[in-house]
C-alpha atoms as a PDB file:
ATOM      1  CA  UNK A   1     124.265  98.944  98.845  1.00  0.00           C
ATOM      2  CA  UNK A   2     125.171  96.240 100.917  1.00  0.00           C
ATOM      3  CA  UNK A   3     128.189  94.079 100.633  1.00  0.00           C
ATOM      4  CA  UNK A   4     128.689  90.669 101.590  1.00  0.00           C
ATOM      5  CA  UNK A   5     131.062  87.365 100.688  1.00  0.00           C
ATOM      6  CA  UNK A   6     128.918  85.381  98.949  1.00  0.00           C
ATOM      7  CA  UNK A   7     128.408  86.174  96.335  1.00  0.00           C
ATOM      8  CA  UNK A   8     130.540  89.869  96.308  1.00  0.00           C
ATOM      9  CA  UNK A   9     133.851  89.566  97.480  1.00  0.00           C
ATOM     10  CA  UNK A  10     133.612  85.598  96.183  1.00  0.00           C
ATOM     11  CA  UNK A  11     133.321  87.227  92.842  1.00  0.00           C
ATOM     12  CA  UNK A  12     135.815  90.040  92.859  1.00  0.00           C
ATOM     13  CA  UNK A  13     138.525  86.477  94.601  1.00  0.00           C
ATOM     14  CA  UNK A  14     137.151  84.128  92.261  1.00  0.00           C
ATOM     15  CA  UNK A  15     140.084  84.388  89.530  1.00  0.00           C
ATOM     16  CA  UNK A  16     142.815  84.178  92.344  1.00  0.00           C
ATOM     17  CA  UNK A  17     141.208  81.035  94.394  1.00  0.00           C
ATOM     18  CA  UNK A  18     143.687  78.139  92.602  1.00  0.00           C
ATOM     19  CA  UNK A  19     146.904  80.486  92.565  1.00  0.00           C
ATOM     20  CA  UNK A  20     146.769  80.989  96.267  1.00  0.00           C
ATOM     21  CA  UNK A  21     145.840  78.363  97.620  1.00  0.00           C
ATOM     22  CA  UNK A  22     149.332  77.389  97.688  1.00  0.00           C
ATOM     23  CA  UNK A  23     149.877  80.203  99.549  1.00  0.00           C
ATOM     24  CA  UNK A  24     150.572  79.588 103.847  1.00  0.00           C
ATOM     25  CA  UNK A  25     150.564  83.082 106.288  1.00  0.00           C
ATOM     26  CA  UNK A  26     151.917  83.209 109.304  1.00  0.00           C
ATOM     27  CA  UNK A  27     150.613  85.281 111.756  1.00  0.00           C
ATOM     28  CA  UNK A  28     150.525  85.434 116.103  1.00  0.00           C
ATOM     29  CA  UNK A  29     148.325  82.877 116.026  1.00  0.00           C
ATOM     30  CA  UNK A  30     149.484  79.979 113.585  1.00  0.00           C
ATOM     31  CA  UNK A  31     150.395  79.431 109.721  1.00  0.00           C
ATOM     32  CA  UNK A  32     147.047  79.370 107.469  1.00  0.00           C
ATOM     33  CA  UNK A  33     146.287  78.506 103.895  1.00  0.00           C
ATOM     34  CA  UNK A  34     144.785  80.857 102.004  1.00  0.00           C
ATOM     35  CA  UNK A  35     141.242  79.743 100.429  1.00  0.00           C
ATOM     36  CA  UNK A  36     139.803  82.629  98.984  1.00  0.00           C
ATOM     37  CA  UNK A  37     137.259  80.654  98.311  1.00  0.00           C
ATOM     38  CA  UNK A  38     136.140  80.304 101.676  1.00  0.00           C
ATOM     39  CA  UNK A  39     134.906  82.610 104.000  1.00  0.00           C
ATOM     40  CA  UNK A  40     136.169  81.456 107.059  1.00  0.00           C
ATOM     41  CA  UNK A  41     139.889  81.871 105.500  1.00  0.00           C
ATOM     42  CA  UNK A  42     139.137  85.334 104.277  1.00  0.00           C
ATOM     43  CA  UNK A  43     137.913  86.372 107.432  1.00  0.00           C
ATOM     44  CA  UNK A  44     140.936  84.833 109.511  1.00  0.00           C
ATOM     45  CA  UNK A  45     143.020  86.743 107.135  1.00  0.00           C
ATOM     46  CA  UNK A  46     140.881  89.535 106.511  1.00  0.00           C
ATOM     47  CA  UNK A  47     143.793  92.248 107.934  1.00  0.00           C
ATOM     48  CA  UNK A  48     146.675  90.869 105.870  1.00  0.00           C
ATOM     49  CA  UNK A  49     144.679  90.200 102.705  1.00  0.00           C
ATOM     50  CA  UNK A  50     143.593  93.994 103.075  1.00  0.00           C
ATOM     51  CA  UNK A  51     147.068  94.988 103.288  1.00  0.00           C
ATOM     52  CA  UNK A  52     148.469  93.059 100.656  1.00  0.00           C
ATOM     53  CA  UNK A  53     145.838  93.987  97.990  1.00  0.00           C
ATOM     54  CA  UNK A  54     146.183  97.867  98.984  1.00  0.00           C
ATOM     55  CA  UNK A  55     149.684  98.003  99.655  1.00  0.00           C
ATOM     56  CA  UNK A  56     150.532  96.773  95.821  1.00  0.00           C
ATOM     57  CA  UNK A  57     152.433  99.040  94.059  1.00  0.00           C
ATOM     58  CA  UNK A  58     153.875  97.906  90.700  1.00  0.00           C
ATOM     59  CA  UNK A  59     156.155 100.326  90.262  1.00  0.00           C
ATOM     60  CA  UNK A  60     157.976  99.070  93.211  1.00  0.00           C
ATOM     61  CA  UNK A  61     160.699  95.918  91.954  1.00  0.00           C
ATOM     62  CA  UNK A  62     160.346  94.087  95.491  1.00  0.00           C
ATOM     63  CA  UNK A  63     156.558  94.232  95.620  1.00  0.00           C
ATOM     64  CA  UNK A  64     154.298  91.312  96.950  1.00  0.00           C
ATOM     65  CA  UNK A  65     151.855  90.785  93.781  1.00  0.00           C
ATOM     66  CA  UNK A  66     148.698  90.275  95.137  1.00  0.00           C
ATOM     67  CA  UNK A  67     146.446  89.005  93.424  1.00  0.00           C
ATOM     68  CA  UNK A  68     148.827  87.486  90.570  1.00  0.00           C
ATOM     69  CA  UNK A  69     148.676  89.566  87.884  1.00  0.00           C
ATOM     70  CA  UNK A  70     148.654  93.155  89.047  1.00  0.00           C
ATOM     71  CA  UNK A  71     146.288  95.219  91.801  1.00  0.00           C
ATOM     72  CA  UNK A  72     142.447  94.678  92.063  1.00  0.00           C
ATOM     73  CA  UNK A  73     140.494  97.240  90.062  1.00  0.00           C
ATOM     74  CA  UNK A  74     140.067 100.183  92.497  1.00  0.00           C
ATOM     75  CA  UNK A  75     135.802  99.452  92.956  1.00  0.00           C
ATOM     76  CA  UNK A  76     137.020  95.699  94.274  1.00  0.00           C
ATOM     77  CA  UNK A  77     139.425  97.175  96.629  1.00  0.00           C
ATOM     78  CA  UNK A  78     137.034  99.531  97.863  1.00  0.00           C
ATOM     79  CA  UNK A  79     134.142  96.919  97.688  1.00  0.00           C
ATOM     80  CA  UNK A  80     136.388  94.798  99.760  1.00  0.00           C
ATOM     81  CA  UNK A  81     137.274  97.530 102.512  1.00  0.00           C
ATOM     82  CA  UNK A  82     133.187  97.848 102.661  1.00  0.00           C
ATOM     83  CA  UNK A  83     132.555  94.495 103.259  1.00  0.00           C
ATOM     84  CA  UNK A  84     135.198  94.813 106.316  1.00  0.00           C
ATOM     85  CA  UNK A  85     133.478  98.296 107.812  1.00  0.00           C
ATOM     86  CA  UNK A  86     130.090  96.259 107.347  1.00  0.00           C
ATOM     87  CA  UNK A  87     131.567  93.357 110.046  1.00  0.00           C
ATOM     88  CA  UNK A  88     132.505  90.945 107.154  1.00  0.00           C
ATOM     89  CA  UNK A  89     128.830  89.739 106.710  1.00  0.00           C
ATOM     90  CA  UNK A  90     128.993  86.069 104.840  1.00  0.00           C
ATOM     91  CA  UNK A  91     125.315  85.960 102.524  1.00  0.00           C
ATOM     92  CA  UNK A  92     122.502  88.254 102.185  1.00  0.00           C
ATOM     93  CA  UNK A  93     119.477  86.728 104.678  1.00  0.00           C
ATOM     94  CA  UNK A  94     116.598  86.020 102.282  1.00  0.00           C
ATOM     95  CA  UNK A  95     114.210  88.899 104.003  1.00  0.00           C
ATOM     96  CA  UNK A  96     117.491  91.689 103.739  1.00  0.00           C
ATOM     97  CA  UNK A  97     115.796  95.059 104.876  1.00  0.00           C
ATOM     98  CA  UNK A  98     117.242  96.304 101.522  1.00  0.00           C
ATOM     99  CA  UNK A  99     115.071  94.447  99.458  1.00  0.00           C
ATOM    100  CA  UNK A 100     111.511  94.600 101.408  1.00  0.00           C
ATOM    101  CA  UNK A 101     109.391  96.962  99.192  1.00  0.00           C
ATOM    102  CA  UNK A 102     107.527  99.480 101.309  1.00  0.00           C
END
């Protein structure tokens, strides 16, 4: 199965799209806002959304909560770290090879 943003990991963000877009990361190359909404932001921050929605741990009292609310289901996070092996594809082209019939 193939994964791509729209409409997979747009689904799996969907719930966390007006809590963070408050949220600014810095990284080497500037300070971005976080749109999980869009795919250009998830893709810019592809890396340190990755490592902030595997690296939760709620046992730990100091830990970064991402998403708000607790960890993504283990499927989403795995889902997610598909999508990024697959080159972060954005939509599914209309004549896919997975859906021709042969």
């Amino acid at each position: 199965m193939s994964v791509y943003f729209d409409p997979d990991i747009k689904t799996i963000f969907a719930p966390y799209v007006q809590p963070m877009l408050a949220v600014s990361i810095a990284t080497d190359e500037g300070t971005f806002s976080l749109d999980l909404s869009n795919y250009e932001s998830v893709c810019q921050l592809s890396q340190r959304i990755k490592i902030a929605i595997e690296g939760y741990r709620p046992e730990t009292p100091t830990a970064h909560r991402m998403p708000p609310g607790g960890p993504l289901p283990d499927e989403s996070i795995a889902m997610y770290n598909e999508w990024l092996e697959a080159g972060m594809p954005e939509k599914k082209d209309a004549l896919a090879s997975d859906d021709l019939i042969v």
